[in-house]
Protein backbone atom coordinates (compact mmCIF):
# COMPACT_ATOMS: atom_id res chain seq x y z
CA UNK A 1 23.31 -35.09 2.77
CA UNK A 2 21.40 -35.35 -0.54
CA UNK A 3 18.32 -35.75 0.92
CA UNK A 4 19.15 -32.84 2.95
CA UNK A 5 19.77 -30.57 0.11
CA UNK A 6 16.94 -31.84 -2.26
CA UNK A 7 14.64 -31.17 0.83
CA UNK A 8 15.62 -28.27 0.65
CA UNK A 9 15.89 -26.80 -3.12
CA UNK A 10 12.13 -28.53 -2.98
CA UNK A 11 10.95 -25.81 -0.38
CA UNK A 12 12.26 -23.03 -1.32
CA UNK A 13 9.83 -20.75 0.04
CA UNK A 14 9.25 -22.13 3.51
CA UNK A 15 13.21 -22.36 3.96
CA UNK A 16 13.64 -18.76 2.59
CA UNK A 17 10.75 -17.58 5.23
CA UNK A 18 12.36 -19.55 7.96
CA UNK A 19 15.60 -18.09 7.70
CA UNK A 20 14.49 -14.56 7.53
CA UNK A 21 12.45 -15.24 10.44
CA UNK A 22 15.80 -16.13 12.50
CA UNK A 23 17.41 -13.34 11.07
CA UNK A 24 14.50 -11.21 12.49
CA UNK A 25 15.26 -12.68 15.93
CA UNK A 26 18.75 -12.36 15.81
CA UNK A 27 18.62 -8.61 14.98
CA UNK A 28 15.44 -7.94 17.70
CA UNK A 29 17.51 -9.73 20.23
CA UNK A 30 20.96 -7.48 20.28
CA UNK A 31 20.96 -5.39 23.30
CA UNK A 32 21.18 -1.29 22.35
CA UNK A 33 24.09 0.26 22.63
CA UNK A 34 25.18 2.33 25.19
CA UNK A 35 27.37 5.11 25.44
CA UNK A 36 29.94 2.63 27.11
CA UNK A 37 29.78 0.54 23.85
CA UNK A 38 32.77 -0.17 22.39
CA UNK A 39 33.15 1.18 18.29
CA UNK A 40 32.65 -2.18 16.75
CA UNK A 41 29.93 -3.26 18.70
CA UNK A 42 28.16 0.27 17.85
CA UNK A 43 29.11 0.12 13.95
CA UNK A 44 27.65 -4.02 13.97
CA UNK A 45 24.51 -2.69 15.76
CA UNK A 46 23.90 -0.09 13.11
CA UNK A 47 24.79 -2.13 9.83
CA UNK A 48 22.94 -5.25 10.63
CA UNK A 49 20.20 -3.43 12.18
CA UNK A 50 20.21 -1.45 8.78
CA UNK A 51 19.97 -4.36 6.77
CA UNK A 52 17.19 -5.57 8.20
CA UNK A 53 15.11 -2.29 7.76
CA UNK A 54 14.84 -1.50 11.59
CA UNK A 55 15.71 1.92 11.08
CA UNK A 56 13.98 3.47 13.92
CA UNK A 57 16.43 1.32 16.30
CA UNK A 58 19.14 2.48 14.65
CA UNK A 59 18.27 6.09 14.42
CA UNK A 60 17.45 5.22 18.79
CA UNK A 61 21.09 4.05 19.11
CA UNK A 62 22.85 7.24 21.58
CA UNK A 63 25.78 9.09 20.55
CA UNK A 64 29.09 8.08 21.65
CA UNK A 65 30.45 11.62 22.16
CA UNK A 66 29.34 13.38 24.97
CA UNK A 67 26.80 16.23 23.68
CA UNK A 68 28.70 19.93 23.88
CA UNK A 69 26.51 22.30 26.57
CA UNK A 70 27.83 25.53 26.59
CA UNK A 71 29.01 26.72 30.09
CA UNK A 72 26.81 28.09 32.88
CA UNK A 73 27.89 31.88 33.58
């Protein structure tokens, strides 16, 4: 396990890229949410999207209240 972890403190770099590079992954691969998602699933989406700067998918994710239309006369 030494090994391990003086492999690693010796790389900091590369293991710093790789892990973002996961993270990246992770995020792209969450499906959107739909207006069937449930609240956690929407507020996970958002936050962890957020954090990894891909605020156009969060700004894409739908409302989960159905949009007021006035009525038709």
């Amino acid at each position: 396990m030494t090994a391990i972890w003086n492999f690693l403190m010796a790389h900091e770099t590369a293991v710093s890229l790789v892990a973002y590079y996961i993270f990246a992954a992770f995020v792209g691969a969450l499906p959107m949410p739909d207006t069937s998602s449930g609240k956690f699933y929407r507020f996970f989406f958002s936050f962890i999207n957020t954090i990894a700067a891909n605020i156009s998918r969060v700004s894409a994710v739908p409302s989960a209240k159905p949009e007021m239309t006035p009525p038709k006369p």
